[in-house]
Protein backbone atom coordinates (compact mmCIF):
# COMPACT_ATOMS: atom_id res chain seq x y z
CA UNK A 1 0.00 0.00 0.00
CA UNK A 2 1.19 3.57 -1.04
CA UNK A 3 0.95 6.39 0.71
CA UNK A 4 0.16 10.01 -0.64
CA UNK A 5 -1.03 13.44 -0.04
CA UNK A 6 -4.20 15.16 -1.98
CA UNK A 7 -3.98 18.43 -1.91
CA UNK A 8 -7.43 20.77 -2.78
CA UNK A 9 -7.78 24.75 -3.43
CA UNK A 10 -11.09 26.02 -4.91
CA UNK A 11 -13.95 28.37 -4.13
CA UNK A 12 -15.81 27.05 -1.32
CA UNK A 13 -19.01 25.19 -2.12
CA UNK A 14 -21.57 22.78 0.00
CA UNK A 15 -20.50 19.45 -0.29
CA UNK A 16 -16.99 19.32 -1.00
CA UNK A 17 -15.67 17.49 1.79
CA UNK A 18 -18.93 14.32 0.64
CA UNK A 19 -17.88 14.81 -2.85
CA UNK A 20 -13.83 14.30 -2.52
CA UNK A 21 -14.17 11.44 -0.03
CA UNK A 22 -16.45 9.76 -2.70
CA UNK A 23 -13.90 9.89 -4.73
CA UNK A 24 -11.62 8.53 -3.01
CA UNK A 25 -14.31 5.48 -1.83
CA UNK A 26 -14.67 5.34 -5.98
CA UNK A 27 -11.08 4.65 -6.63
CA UNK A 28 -10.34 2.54 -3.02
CA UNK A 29 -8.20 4.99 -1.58
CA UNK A 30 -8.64 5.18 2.20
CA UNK A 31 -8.47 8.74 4.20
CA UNK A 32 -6.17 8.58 7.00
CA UNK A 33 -6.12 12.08 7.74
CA UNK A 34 -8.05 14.73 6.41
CA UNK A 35 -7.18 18.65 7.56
CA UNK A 36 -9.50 21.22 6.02
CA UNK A 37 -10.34 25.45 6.20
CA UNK A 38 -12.99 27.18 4.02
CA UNK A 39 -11.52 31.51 4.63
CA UNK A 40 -15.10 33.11 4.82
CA UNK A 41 -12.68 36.18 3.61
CA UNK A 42 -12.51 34.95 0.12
CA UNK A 43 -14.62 31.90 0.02
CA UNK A 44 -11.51 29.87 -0.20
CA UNK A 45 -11.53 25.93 0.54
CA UNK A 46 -8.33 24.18 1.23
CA UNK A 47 -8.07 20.69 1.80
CA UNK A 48 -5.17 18.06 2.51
CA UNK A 49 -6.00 14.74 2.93
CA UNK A 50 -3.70 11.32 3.83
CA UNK A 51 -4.44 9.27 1.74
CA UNK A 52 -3.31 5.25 1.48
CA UNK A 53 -4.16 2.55 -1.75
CA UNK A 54 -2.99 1.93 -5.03
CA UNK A 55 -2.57 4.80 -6.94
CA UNK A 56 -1.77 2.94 -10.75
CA UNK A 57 -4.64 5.42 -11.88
CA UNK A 58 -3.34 8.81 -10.20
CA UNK A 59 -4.31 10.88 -13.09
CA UNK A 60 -7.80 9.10 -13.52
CA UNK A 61 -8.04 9.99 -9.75
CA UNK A 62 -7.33 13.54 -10.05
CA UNK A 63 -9.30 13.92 -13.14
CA UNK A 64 -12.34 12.82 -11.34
CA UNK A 65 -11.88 14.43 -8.40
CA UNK A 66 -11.40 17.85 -10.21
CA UNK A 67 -14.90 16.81 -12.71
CA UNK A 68 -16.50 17.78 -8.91
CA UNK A 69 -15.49 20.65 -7.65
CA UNK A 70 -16.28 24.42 -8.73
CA UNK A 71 -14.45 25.98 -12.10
CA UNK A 72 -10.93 26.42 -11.42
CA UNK A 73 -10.07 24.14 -8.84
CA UNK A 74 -6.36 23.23 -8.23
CA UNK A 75 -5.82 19.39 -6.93
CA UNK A 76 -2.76 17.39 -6.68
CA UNK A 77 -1.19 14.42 -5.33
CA UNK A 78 2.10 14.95 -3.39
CA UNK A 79 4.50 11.81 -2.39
CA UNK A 80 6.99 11.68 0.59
CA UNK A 81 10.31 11.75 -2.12
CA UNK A 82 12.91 13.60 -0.84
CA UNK A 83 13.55 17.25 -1.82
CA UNK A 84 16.25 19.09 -2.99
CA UNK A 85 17.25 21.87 -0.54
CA UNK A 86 19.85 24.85 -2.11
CA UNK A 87 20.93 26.77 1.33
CA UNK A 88 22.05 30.76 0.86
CA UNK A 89 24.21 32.25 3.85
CA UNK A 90 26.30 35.31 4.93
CA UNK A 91 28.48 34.52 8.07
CA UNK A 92 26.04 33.38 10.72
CA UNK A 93 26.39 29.70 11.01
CA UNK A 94 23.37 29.04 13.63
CA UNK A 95 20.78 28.63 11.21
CA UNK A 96 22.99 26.27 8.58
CA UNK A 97 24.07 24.25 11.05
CA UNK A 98 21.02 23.14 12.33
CA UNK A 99 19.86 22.29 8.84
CA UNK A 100 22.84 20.60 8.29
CA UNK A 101 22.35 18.40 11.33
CA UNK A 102 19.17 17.43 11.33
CA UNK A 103 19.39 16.61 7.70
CA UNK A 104 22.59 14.31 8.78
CA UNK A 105 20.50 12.45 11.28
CA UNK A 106 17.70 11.83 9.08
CA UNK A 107 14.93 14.26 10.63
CA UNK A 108 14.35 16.22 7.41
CA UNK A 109 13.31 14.07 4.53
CA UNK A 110 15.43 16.57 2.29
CA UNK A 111 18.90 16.32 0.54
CA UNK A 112 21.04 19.75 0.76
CA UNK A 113 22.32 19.69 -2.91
CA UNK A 114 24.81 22.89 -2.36
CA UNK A 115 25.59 25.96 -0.30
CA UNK A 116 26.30 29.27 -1.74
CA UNK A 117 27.49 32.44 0.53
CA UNK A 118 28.60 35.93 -0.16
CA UNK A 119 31.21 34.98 2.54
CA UNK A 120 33.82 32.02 2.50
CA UNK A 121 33.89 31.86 6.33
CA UNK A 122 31.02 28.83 6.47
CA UNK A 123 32.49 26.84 3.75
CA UNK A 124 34.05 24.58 6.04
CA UNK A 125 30.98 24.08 7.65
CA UNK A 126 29.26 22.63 4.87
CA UNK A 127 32.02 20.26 3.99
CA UNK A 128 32.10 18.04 7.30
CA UNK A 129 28.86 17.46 6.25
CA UNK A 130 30.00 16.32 2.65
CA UNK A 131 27.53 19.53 1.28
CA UNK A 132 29.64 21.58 -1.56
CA UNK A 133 29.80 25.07 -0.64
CA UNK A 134 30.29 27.95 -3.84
CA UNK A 135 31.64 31.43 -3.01
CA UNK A 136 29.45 34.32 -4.92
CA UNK A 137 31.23 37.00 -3.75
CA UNK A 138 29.56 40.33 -3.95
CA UNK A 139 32.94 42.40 -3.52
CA UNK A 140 33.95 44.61 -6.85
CA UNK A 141 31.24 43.63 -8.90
CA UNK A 142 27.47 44.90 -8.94
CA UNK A 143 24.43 43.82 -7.40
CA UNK A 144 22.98 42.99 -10.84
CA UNK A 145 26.01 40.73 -11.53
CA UNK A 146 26.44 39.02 -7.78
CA UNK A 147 22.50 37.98 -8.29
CA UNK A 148 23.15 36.59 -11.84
CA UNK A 149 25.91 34.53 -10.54
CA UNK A 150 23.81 33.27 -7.33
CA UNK A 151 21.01 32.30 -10.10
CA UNK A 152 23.11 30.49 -12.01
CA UNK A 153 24.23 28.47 -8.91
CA UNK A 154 20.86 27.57 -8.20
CA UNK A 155 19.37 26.81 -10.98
CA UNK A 156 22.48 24.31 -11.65
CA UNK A 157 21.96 22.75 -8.51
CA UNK A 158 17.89 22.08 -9.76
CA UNK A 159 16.70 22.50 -6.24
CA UNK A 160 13.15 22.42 -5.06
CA UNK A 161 13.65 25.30 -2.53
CA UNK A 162 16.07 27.88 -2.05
CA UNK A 163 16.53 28.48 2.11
CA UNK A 164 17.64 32.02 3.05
CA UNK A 165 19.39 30.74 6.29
CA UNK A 166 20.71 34.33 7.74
CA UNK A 167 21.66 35.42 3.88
CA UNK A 168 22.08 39.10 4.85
CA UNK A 169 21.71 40.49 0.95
CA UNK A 170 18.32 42.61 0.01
CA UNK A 171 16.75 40.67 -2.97
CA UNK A 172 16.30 42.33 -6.11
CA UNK A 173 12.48 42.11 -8.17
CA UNK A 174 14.51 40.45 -10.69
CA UNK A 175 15.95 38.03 -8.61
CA UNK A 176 12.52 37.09 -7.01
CA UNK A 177 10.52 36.76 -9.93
CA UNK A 178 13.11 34.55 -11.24
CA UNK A 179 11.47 32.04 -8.70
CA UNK A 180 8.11 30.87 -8.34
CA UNK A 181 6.26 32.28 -5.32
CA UNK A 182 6.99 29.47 -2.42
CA UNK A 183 10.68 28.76 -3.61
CA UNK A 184 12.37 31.49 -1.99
CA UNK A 185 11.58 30.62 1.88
CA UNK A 186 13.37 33.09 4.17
CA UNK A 187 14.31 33.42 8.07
CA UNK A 188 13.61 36.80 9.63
CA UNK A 189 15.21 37.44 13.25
CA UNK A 190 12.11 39.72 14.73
CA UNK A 191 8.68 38.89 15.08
CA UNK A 192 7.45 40.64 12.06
CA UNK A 193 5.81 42.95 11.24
CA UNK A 194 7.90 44.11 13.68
CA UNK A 195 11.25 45.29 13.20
CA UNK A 196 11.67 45.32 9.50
CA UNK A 197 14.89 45.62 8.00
CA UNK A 198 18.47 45.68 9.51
CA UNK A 199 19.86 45.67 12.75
CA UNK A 200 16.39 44.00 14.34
CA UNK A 201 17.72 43.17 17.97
CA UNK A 202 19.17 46.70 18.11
CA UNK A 203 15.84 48.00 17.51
CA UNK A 204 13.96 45.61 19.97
CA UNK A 205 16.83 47.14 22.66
CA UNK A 206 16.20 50.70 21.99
CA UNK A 207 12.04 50.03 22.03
CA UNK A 208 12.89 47.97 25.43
CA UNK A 209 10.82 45.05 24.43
CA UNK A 210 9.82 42.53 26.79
CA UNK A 211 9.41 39.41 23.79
CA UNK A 212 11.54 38.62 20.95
CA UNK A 213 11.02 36.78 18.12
CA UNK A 214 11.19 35.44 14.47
CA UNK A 215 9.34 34.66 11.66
CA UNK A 216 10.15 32.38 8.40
CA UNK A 217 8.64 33.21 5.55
CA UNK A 218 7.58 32.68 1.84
CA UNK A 219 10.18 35.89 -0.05
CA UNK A 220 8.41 38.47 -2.24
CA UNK A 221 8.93 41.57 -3.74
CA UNK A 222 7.73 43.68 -0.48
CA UNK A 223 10.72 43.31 1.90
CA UNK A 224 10.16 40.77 4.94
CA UNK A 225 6.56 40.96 4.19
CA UNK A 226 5.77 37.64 2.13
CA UNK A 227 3.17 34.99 3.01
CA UNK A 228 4.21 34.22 7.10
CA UNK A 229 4.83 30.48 7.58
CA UNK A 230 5.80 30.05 10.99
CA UNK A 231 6.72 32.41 14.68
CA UNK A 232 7.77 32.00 17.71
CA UNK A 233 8.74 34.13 20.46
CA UNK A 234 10.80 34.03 23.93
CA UNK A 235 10.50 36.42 27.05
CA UNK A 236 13.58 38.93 27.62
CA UNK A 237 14.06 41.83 30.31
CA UNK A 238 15.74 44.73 30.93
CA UNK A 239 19.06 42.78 31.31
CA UNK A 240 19.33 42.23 28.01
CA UNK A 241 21.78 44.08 25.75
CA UNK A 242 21.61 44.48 21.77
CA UNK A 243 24.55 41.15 22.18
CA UNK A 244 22.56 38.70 24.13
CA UNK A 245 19.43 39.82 22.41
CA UNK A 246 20.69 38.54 19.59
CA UNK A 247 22.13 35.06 21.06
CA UNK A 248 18.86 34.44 22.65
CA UNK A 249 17.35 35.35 18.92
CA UNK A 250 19.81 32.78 17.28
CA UNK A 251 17.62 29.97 19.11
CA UNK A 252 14.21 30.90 17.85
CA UNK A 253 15.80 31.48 14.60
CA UNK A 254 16.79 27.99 13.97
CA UNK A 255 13.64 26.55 15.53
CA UNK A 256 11.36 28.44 13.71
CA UNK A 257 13.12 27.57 10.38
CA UNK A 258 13.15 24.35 11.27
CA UNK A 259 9.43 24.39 12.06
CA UNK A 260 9.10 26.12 8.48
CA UNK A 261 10.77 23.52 6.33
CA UNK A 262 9.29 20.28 8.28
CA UNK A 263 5.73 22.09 7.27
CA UNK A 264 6.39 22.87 3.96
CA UNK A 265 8.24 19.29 3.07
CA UNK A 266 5.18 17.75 4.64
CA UNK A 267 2.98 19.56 2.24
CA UNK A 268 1.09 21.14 5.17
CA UNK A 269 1.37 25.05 3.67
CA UNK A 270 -1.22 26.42 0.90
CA UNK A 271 -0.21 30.34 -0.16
CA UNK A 272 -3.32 32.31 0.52
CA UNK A 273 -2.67 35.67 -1.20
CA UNK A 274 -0.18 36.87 1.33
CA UNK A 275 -0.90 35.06 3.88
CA UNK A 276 -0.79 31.09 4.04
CA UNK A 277 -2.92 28.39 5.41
CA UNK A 278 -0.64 25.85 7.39
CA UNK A 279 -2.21 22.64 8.98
């Protein structure tokens, strides 16, 4: 028996959940797990449902279970293969190491295919892990011709997502829209939308914040503002300085992005405009 993942968007109708579930009686697929959200915002219906049979006839599958639902509909099946995982970095190594491990020990069901960095100081790093690591250097050349390099790293590598672990480089529209939306996934280190931008844990000293946070993300054209995937946040005090703001940050950093990745390699994360349904 085969395991797979359906996964449902369309405008929200009666009978959706009775007419997909029929389907899958029809074609003796059996629901293991079925997650679901109709957005009364919109009149959006998202659905992802476990399913477990013999799925020769996929396409007949999906072609049935689209003939029911309204105009438009998107459905697919998703499988548990591994996924190709391109990691971008700076100089901060918390974020890329903790990738690195718990792709070692098996706990991501991902491959890391390559490592590129502005920076040579986490290239050794990636290779006690057996990951190749490329230097794009952005030093005497232009932002338009750093990006094109970076591009033509990934797309070499043939990834399925490109993880901004701590890359510290503003993304041009070009480079963006060079990706499909839900490519590019990004950690921020403040619990947006606060603290936008540079220098986060300096601001949250200056405001005198009592929280601090961070927030992984789907990258788009509006600066740390794409589709949120996953937060988390930790109590600080007045003790704090801008220093072990930021080492207490590094920890929610990595577990957020952690969080992040598990949800989207499990196929748990629909984009809904810019915001995202996650079950």
């Amino acid at each position: 028996m085969e395991k797979r993942i359906l996964l449902t968007e369309c405008s929200d109708d009666m009978g959706l959940i009775a007419k997909i579930t029929n389907c899958c009686f029809n074609h003796h697929l059996n629901v293991i797990r079925q997650d679901q959200f109709a957005s009364d915002e919109d009149h959006k219906f998202f659905m992802r449902s476990v399913l477990e049979g013999d799925f020769f006839y996929a396409d007949r599958f999906l072609a049935d279970v689209k003939s029911v639902l309204p105009e438009g509909a998107k459905v697919r099946l998703a499988d548990n293969h591994r996924r190709r995982l391109c990691i971008l970095v700076t100089k901060e190594s918390h974020c890329l190491g903790e990738i690195l491990m718990k792709t070692f020990s098996g706990a991501l069901n991902a491959d890391i295919v390559g490592v590129a960095g502005n920076y040579p100081d986490l290239s050794e790093l990636a290779r006690k892990f057996n990951v190749p690591f490329t230097l794009v250097s952005h030093e005497g050349i232009t932002r338009e011709e750093q990006e094109k390099r970076m591009m033509e790293v990934i797309d070499r590598l043939d990834c399925d997502y490109v993880i901004l672990a701590k890359y510290m480089r503003i993304l041009s529209p070009e480079f963006v829209n060079h990706y499909p939306l839900g490519k590019l996934i990004n950690i921020h280190h403040s619990f947006l939308p606060a603290f936008i931008g540079a220098k986060p844990y300096q601001q949250a000293f200056d405001r005198g914040v009592k929280i601090i946070g961070a927030t992984a993300h789907f990258v788009t054209n509006n600066l740390d503002e794409g589709p949120i995937i996953e937060q988390d946040v930790i109590k600080v005090n007045h003790r704090y300085d801008p220093k072990s703001l930021a080492k207490a940050g590094h920890d929610v950093e990595q577990m957020v992005l952690m969080r992040a990745i598990s949800k989207v390699l499990d196929d748990k994360v629909f984009i809904h405009g810019n915001k995202t349904v996650v079950f």
